[in-house]
C-alpha atoms as a PDB file:
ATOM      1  CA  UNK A   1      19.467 192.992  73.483  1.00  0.00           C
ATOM      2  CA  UNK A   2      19.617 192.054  77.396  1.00  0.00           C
ATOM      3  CA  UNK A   3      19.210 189.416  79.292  1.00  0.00           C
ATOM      4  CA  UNK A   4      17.992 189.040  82.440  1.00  0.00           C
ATOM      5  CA  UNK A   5      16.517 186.596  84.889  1.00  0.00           C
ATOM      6  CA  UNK A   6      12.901 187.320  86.361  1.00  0.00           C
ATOM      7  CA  UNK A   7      10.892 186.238  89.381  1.00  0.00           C
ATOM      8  CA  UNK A   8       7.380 186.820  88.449  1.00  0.00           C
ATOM      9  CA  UNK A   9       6.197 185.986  92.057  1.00  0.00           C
ATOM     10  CA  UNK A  10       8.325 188.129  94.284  1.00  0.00           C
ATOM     11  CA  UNK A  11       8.202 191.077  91.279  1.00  0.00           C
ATOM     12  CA  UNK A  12      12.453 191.082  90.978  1.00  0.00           C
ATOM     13  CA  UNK A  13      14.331 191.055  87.486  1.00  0.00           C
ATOM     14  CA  UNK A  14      17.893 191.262  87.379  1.00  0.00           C
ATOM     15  CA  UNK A  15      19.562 192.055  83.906  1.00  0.00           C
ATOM     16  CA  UNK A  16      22.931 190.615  83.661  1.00  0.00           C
ATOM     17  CA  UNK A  17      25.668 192.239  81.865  1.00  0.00           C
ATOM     18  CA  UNK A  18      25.545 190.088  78.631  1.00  0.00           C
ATOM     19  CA  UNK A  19      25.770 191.381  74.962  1.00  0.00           C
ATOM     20  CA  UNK A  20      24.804 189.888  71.771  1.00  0.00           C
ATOM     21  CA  UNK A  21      27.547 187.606  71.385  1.00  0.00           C
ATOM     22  CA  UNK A  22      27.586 186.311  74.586  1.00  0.00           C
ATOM     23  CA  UNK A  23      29.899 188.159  76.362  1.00  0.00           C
ATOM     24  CA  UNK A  24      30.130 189.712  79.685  1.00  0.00           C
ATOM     25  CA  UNK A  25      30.700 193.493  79.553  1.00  0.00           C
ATOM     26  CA  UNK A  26      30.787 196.284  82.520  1.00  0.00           C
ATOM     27  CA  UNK A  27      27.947 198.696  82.720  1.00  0.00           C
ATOM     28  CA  UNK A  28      29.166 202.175  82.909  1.00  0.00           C
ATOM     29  CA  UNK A  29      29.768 203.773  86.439  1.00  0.00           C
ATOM     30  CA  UNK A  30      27.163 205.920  86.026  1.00  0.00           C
ATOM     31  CA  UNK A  31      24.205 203.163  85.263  1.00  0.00           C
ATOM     32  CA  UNK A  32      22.228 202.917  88.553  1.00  0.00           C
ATOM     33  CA  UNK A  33      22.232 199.268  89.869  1.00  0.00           C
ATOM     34  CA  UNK A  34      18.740 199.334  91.520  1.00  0.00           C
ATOM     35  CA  UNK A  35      15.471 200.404  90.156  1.00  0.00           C
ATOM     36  CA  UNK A  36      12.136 200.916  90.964  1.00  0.00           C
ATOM     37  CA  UNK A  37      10.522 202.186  87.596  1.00  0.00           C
ATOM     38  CA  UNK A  38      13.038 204.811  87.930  1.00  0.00           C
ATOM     39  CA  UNK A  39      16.861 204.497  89.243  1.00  0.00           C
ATOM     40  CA  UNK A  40      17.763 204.670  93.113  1.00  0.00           C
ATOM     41  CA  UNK A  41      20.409 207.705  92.888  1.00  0.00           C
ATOM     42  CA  UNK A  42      23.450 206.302  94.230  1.00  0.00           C
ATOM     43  CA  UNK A  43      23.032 202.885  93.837  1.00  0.00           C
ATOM     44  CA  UNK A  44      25.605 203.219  90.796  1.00  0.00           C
ATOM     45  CA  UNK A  45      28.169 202.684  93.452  1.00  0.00           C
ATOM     46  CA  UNK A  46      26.907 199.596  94.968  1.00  0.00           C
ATOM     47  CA  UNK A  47      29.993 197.483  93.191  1.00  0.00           C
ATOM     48  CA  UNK A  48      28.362 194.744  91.892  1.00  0.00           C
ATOM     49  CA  UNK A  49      27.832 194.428  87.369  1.00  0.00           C
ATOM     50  CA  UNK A  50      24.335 194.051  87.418  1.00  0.00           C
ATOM     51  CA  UNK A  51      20.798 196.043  87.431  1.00  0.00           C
ATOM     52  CA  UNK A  52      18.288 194.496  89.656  1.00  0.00           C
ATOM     53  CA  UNK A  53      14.814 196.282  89.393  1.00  0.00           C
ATOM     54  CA  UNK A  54      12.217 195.107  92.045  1.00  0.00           C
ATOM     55  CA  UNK A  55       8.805 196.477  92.754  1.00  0.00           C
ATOM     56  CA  UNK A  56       8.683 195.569  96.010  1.00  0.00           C
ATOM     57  CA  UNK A  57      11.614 197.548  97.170  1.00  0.00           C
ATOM     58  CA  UNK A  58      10.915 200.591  99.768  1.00  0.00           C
ATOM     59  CA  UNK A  59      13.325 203.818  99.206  1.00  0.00           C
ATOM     60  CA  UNK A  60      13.330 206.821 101.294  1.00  0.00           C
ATOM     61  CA  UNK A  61      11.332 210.081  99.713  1.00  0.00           C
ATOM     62  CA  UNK A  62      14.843 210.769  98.490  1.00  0.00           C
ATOM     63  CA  UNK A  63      15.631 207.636  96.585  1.00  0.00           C
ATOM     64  CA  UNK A  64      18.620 207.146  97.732  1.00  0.00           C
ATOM     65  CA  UNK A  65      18.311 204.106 100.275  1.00  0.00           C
ATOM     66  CA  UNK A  66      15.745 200.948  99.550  1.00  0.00           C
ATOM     67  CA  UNK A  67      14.399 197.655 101.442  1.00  0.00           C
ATOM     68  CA  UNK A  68      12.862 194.666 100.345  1.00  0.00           C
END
């Protein structure tokens, strides 16, 4: 199970590193950290421990950059 927080309005969920029990964990280094329907190659790097997927976000043709 995840949890995350959505905004239906501006199309942005961000799942937050919490398990079953209720406790924080660290997503692997290799889990992106930004998605749109499919992960933003680098953004595994980013150094924050959470996965924010947005529709509204604008990569490059090579996925490796986005804006809102």
């Amino acid at each position: 199970m995840l949890y995350s927080i959505i905004d239906k309005e501006n199309q942005i969920e961000v799942i937050l590193p919490i398990n079953e029990k209720l406790e924080l964990f660290q997503f692997a280094e290799r889990v992106a950290r930004l998605f749109l329907y499919y992960p933003l190659i680098g953004s595994e790097h980013f150094g924050f421990n959470f996965i924010i997927n947005c529709n509204q976000f604008l990569p490059t043709e090579q996925r490796e950059m986005a804006s809102i």
